[in-house]
Protein backbone atom coordinates (compact mmCIF):
# COMPACT_ATOMS: atom_id res chain seq x y z
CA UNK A 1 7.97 -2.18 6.75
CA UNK A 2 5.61 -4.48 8.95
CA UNK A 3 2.00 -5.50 7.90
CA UNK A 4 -0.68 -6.46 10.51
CA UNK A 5 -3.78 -7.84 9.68
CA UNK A 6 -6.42 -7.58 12.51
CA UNK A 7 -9.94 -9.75 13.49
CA UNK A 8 -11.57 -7.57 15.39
CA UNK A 9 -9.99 -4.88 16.35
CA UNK A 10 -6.92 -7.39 17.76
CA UNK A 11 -3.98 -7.65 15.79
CA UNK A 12 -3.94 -11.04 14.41
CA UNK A 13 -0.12 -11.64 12.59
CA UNK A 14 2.42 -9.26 12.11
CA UNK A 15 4.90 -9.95 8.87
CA UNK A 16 8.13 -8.34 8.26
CA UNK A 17 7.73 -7.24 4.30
CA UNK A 18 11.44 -5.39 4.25
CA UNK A 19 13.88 -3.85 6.64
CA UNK A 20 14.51 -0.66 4.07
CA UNK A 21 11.50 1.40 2.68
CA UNK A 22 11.62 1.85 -0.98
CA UNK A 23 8.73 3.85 -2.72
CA UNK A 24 9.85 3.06 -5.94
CA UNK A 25 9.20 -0.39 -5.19
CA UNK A 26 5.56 0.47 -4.73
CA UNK A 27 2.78 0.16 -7.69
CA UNK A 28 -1.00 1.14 -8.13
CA UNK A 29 -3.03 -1.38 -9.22
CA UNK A 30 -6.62 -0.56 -10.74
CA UNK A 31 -9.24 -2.18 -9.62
CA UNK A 32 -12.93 -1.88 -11.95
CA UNK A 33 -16.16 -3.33 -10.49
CA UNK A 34 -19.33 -1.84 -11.37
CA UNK A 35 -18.30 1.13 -13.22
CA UNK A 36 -16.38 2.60 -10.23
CA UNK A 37 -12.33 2.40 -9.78
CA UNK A 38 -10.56 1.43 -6.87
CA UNK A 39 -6.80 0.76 -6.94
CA UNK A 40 -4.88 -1.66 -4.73
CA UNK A 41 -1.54 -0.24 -3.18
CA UNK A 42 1.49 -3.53 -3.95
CA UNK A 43 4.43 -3.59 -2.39
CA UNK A 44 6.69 -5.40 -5.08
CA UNK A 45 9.68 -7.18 -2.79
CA UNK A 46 10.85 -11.03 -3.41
CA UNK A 47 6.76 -11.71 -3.22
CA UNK A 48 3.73 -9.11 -3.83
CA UNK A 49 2.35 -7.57 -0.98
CA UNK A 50 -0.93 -5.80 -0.84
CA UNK A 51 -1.32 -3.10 1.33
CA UNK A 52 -3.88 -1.01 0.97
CA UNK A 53 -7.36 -0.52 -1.40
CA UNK A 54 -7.62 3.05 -1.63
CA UNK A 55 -10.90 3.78 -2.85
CA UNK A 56 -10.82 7.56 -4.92
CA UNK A 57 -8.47 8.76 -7.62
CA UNK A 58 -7.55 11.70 -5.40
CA UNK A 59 -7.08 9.52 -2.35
CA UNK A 60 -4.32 8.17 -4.30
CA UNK A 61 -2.81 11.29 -5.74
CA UNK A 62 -2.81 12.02 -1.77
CA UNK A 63 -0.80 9.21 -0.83
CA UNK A 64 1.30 9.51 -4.05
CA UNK A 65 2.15 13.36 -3.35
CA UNK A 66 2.35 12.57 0.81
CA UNK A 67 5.22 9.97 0.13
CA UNK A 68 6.94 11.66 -2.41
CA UNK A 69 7.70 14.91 -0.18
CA UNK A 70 7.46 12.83 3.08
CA UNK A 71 9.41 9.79 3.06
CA UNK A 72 13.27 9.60 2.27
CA UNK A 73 15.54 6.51 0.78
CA UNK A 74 17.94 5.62 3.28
């Protein structure tokens, strides 16, 4: 797994997070401002690594139910 952060459309650094993908490893974080919840995809490895702020309750069951049937442990 490899995370980018980009400036402008450019990709500014590339990290190597792991070499295996592990789902259980990853964790939903809520996220409460203003009344409305947003929760913060973390990648739990030797560090915590923040991924992704997915913004709706069913955007996450998406993602949830997408790796689940989607992505296999090697």
């Amino acid at each position: 797994m490899v995370r980018t952060k980009h400036i402008l459309n450019r990709i500014h650094k590339t990290e190597l997070i792991t070499k295996n993908f592990d789902p259980t490893v990853l964790e939903y974080i809520p996220l409460t401002r203003s009344g409305k919840t947003k929760y913060l995809m973390n990648y739990r490895s030797h560090k915590s690594n923040a991924l992704l702020i997915i913004r709706t309750e069913q955007d996450k069951k998406l993602i949830e139910n997408y790796i689940a049937e989607n992505v296999k442990l090697n």
